[in-house]
Protein backbone atom coordinates (compact mmCIF):
# COMPACT_ATOMS: atom_id res chain seq x y z
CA UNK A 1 0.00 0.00 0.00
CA UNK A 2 1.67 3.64 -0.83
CA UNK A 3 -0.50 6.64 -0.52
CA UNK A 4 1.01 10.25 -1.38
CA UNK A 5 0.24 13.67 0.23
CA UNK A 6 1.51 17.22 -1.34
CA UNK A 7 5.16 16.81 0.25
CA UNK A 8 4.88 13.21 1.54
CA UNK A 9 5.28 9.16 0.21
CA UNK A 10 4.18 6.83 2.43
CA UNK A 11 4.30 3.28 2.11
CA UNK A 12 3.93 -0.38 3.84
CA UNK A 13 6.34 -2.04 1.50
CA UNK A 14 9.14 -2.82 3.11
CA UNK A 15 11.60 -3.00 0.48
CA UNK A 16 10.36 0.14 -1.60
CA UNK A 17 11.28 1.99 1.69
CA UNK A 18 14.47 0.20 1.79
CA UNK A 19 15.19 1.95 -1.94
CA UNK A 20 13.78 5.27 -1.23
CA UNK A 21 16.36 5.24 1.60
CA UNK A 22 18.92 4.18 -0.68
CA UNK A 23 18.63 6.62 -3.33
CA UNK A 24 18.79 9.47 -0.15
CA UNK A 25 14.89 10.15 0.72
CA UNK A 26 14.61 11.29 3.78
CA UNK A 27 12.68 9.34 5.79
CA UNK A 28 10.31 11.69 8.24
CA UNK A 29 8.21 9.19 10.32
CA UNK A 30 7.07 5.69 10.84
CA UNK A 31 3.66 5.58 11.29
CA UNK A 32 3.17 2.81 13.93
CA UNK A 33 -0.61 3.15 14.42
CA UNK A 34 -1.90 -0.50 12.83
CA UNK A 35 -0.04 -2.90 14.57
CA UNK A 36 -0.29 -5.27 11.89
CA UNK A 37 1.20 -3.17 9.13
CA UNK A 38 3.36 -0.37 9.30
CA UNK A 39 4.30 2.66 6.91
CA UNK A 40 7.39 4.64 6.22
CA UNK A 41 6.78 8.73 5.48
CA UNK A 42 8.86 10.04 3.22
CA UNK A 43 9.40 13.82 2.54
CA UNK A 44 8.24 12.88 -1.43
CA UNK A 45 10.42 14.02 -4.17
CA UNK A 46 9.80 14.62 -8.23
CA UNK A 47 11.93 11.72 -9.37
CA UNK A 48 10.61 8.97 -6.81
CA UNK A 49 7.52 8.08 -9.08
CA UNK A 50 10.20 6.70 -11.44
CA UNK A 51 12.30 4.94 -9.10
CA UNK A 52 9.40 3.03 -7.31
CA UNK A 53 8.04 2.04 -10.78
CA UNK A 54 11.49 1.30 -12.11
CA UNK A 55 12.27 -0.92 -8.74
CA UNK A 56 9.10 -2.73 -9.03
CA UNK A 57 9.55 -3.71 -12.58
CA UNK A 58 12.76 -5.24 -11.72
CA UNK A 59 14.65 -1.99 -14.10
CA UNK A 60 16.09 -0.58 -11.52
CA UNK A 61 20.04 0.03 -10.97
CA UNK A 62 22.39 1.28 -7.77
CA UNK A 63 24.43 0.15 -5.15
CA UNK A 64 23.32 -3.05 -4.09
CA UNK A 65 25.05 -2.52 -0.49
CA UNK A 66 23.56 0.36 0.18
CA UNK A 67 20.20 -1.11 -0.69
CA UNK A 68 21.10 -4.24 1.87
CA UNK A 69 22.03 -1.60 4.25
CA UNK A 70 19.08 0.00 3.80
CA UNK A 71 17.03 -2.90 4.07
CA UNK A 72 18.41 -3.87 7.48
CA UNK A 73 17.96 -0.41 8.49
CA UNK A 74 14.14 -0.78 7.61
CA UNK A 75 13.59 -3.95 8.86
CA UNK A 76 14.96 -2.99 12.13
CA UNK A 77 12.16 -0.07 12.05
CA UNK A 78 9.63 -2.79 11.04
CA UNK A 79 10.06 -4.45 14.39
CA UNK A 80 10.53 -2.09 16.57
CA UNK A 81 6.24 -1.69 16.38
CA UNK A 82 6.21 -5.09 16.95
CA UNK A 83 6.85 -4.57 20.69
């Protein structure tokens, strides 16, 4: 699920939030209100439209460490609204 305000991205997908991070969005909030599912805020940018459709058709090129790092990062996030 992604939804989009004015300024702001948000998403439940774990691993689009891992590539937003990646590619240097800034990440303003987790919202932790459903228990069962999560979303990441982002302060939205012009070019993310293209890199979420370009990572979800499988088009999509960077640093795959960063993305891992990212990913961990996110994860990490996840579970902390788990507790």
């Amino acid at each position: 699920m992604a939804t989009m305000s004015s300024t702001t991205y948000r998403t439940s997908d774990l691993y689009v939030a891992a590539w937003l991070l990646a590619n240097a969005f800034h990440l303003e909030d987790v919202d932790y209100a459903d228990r069962r599912r999560c979303a990441f805020i982002f302060h939205d940018g012009a070019d993310r439209p293209q890199l979420v459709r370009e990572f979800l058709q499988g088009s999509a090129t960077g640093n795959v460490a960063d993305f891992v790092y990212y990913l961990r990062k996110a994860k990490r996030l996840l579970y902390s609204c788990e507790q």
